[in-house]
Structure formats: C-alpha cells, structure tokens
Protein backbone atom coordinates (compact mmCIF):
# COMPACT_ATOMS: atom_id res chain seq x y z
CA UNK A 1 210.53 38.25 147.24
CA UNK A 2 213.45 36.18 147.87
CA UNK A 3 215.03 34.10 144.62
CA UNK A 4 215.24 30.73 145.36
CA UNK A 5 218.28 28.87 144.82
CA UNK A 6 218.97 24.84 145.39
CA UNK A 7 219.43 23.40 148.41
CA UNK A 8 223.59 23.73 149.41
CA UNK A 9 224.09 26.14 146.41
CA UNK A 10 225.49 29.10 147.03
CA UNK A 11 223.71 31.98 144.92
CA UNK A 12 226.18 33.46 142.35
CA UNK A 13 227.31 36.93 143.16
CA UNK A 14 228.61 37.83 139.50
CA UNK A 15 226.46 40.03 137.16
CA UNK A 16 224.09 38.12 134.85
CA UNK A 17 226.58 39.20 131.51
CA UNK A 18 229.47 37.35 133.02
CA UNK A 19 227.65 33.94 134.11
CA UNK A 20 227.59 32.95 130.72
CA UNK A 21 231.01 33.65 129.65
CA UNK A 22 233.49 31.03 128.57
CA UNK A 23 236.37 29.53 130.80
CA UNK A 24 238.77 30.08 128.39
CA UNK A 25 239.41 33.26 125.96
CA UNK A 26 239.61 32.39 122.34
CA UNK A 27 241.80 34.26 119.97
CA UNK A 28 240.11 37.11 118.53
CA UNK A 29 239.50 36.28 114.40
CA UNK A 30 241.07 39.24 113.03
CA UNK A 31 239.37 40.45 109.72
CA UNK A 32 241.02 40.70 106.01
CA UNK A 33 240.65 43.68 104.37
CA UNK A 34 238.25 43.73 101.40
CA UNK A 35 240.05 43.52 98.30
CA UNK A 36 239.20 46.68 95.54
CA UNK A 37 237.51 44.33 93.35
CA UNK A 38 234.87 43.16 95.89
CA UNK A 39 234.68 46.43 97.35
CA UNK A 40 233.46 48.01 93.83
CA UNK A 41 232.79 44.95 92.10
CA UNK A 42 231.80 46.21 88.54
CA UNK A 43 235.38 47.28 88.01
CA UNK A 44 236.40 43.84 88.04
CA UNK A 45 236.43 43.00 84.94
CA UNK A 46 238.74 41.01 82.07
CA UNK A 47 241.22 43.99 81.20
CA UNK A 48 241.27 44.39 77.69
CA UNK A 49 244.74 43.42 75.73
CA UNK A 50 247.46 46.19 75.21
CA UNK A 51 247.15 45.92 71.59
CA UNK A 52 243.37 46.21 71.39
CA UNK A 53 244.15 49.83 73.92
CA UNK A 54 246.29 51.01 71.23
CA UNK A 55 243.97 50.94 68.72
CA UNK A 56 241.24 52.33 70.61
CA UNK A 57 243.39 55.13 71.53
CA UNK A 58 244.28 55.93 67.73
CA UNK A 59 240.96 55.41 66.45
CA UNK A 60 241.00 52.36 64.52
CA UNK A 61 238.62 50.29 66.60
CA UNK A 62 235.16 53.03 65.55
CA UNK A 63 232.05 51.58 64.54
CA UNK A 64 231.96 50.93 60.15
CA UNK A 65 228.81 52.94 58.79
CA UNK A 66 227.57 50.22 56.73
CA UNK A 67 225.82 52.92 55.03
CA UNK A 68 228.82 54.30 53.63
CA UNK A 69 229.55 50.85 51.44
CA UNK A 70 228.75 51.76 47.86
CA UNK A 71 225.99 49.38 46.46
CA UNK A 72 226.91 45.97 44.89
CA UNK A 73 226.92 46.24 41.04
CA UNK A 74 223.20 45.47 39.22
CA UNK A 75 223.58 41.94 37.71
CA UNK A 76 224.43 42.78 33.70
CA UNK A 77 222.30 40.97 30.85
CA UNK A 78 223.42 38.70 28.88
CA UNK A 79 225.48 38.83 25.78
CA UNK A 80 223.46 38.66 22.77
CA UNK A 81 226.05 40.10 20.04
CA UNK A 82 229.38 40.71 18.97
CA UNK A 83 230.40 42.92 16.18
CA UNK A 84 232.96 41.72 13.56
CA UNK A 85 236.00 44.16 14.61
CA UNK A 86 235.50 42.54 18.61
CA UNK A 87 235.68 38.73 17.46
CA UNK A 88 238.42 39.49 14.81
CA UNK A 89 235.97 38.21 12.14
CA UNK A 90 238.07 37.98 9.14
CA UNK A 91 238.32 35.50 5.39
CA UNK A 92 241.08 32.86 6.08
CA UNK A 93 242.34 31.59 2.30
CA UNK A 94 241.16 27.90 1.89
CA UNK A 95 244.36 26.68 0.18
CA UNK A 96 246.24 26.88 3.91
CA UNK A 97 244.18 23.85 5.66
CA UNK A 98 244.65 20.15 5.64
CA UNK A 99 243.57 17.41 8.04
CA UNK A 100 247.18 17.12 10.00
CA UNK A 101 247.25 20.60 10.93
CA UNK A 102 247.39 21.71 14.51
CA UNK A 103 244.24 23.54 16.42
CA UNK A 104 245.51 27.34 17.03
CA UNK A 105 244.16 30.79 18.82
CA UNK A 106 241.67 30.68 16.01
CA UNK A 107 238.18 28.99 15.89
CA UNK A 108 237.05 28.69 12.24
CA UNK A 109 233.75 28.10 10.54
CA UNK A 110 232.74 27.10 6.99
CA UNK A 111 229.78 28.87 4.99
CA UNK A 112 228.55 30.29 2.09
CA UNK A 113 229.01 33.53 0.71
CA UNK A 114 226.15 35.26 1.08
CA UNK A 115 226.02 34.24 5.09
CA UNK A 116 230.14 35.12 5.02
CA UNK A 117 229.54 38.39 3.76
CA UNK A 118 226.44 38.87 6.70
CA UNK A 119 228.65 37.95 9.50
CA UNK A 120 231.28 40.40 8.46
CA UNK A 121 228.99 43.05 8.27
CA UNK A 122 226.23 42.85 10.94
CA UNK A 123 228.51 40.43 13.31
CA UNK A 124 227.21 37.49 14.92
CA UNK A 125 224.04 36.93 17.14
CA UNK A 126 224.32 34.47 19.93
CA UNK A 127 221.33 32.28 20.39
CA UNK A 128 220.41 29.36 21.90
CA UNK A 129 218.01 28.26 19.58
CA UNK A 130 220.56 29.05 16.45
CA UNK A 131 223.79 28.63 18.04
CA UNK A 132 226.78 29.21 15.57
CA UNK A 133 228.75 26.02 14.66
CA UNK A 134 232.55 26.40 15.20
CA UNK A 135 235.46 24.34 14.55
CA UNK A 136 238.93 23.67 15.46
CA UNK A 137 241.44 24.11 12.36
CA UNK A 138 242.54 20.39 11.75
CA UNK A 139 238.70 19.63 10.88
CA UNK A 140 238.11 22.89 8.26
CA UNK A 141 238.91 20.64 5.34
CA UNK A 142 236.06 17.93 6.59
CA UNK A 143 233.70 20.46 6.61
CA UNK A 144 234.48 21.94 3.28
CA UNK A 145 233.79 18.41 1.80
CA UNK A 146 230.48 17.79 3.22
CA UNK A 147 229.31 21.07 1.64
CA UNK A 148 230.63 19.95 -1.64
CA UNK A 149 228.93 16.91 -1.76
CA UNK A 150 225.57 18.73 -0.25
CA UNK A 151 223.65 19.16 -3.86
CA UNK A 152 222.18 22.35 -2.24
CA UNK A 153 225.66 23.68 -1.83
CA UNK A 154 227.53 21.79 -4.51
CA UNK A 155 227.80 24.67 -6.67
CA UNK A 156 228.77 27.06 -4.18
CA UNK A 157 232.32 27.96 -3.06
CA UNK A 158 232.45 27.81 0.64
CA UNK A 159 233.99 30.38 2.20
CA UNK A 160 235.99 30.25 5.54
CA UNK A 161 236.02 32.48 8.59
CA UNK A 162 238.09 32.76 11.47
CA UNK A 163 237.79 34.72 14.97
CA UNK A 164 239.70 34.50 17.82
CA UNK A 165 239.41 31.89 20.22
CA UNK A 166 239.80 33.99 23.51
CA UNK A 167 237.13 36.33 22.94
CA UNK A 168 235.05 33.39 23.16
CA UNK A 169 236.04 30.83 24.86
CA UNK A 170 233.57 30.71 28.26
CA UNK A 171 230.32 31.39 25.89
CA UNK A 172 231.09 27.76 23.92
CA UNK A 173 229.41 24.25 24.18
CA UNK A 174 231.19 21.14 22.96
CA UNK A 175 228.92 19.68 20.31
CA UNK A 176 229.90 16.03 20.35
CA UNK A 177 227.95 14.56 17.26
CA UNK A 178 230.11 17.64 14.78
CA UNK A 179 233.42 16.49 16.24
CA UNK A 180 232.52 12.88 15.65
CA UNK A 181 231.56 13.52 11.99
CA UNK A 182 234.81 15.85 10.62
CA UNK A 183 237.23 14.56 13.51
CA UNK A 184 237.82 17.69 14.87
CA UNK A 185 236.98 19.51 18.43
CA UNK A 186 233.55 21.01 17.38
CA UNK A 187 231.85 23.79 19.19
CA UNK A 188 228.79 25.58 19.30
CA UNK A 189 228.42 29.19 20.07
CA UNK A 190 225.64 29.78 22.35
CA UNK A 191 226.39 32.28 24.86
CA UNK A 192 227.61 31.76 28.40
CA UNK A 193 225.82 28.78 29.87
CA UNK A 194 226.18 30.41 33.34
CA UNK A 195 224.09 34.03 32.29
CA UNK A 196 222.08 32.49 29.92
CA UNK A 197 220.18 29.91 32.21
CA UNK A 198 219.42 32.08 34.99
C-alpha cells in the first residue's frame, strides 16, 4: 500500500536515521579522565602527617596494655602513734623559758611527772577524743603558772617536753581558747584532719 504524503510534498528520499538529524554539527564534548581518587575512592583519604609515619615506622605509636600498669597503692590507715625516738621526745630544763622568747622548730608541752615519764616511754597516742595539748615556746611559762596555782597540781613540779615541730606539723589543730588564755599559738594534736575524717 502506497504511504501517503501531503498534497505538493515531495516524499523524503533519505533513510529514516538521517531525517532527524540536526542542521548543524555540534562539537563533540570530549571526556576528562577520571582522577585516581574517584576511580578507587577508599584510597582517598587525609594522609597522615610525616611525623606521625615516623613513629609508626619505629614503633612508638603500639597500643599501651593497660594491663601492664601496676595497681594504684591501697589507701594506708591512719596514724594512731608515734614512739618517743620519731617525735624527738625529750626533757627541756625549765629555767631556759620566759614570755619574750621566740616560737622555734620545737613544740613544747607542760605536765606532770608521772605523765612525762609515760610519754617518754610508751610515746604518744593520737586521738581525737584526747588530743594532746601543744604549745609554742613564748607561752611555756603561762602554762607552768596555771599548774601552780591548780591546788591539784600545786605541789607538783611540772615538767616540760619538747618534740619537733616538723614531724608534726599537718596532724595539728589550732585550739583558739589555749592560745587566748597563755598568749601563745596553742595546738592540739589530733591526727591528720584529712585521714582521720574519711
């Protein structure tokens, strides 16, 4: 059967590809060459610092064993005694204090001699609920007359004892009402407030 074609058109003689063909050739679009990172994409990543490839090529940068850490030391109890050779526990002559002397590396306390003799020989026992009453040099002589004028301890000689300061010095407590009475820095010997409240 015939194709039918309009009236005063001439049918088109070229192959049914080439009717539909452009007038005019446009450029070809030439095509880029994939780069290496989007052709193999996982190697495209940040490149670690020089500094950081030294170290991982000498062996420093290894996983720690956190095993191998020794253990932290057991928390210690606190201190309940000191023996007379550690605090330097030793008589100090009575004739050598007066009010205008100077506090030194000695805290001293006034007693009698029974309780002198005790401390020198079993050492001293820190407790809270006993605490041991200590005393800067300048106020030894204030303390000496209140026992003299105590009629409990009137007839008693008190005796004086001195230990070194340093040994110590982060187990005191100021005791505010003693340092009031002689004039003196007054302390009381408690143990460290830091162990002892935990």
């Amino acid at each position: 059967m015939p194709k039918h074609t309009r009236r005063g058109a001439k049918p088109s003689t070229l192959p049914l590809q080439n009717q539909f063909r452009l007038p005019v050739a446009l450029p070809e679009k030439k095509r880029r060459p994939l780069s290496p990172e989007k052709l193999c994409p996982e190697k495209n990543l940040e490149k670690p610092p020089a500094a950081a490839i030294e170290a991982a090529q000498s062996g420093s940068m290894h996983q720690t064993d956190l095993f191998s850490y020794p253990f932290p030391p057991l928390p210690t109890s606190p201190r309940t005694h000191f023996t007379a050779e550690e605090l330097r526990l030793s008589y100090s002559p009575p004739q050598h204090f007066t009010p205008q002397i100077t506090p030194d590396s000695w805290l001293y306390l006034v007693s009698n001699k029974e309780n002198a003799q005790h401390l020198l020989s079993s050492g001293v026992h820190l407790a809270k609920t006993e605490p041991l009453l200590l005393i800067e040099r300048n106020g030894v002589c204030a303390w000496r007359d209140k026992l003299a004028e105590d009629p409990a301890t009137a007839t008693a000689s008190p005796c004086v004892l001195r230990l070194r300061r340093s040994m110590v010095a982060d187990m005191l407590e100021p005791d505010p009402d003693h340092s009031a009475e002689f004039s003196a820095e007054c302390y009381l010997l408690t143990g460290a407030p830091q162990e002892q409240d935990r």
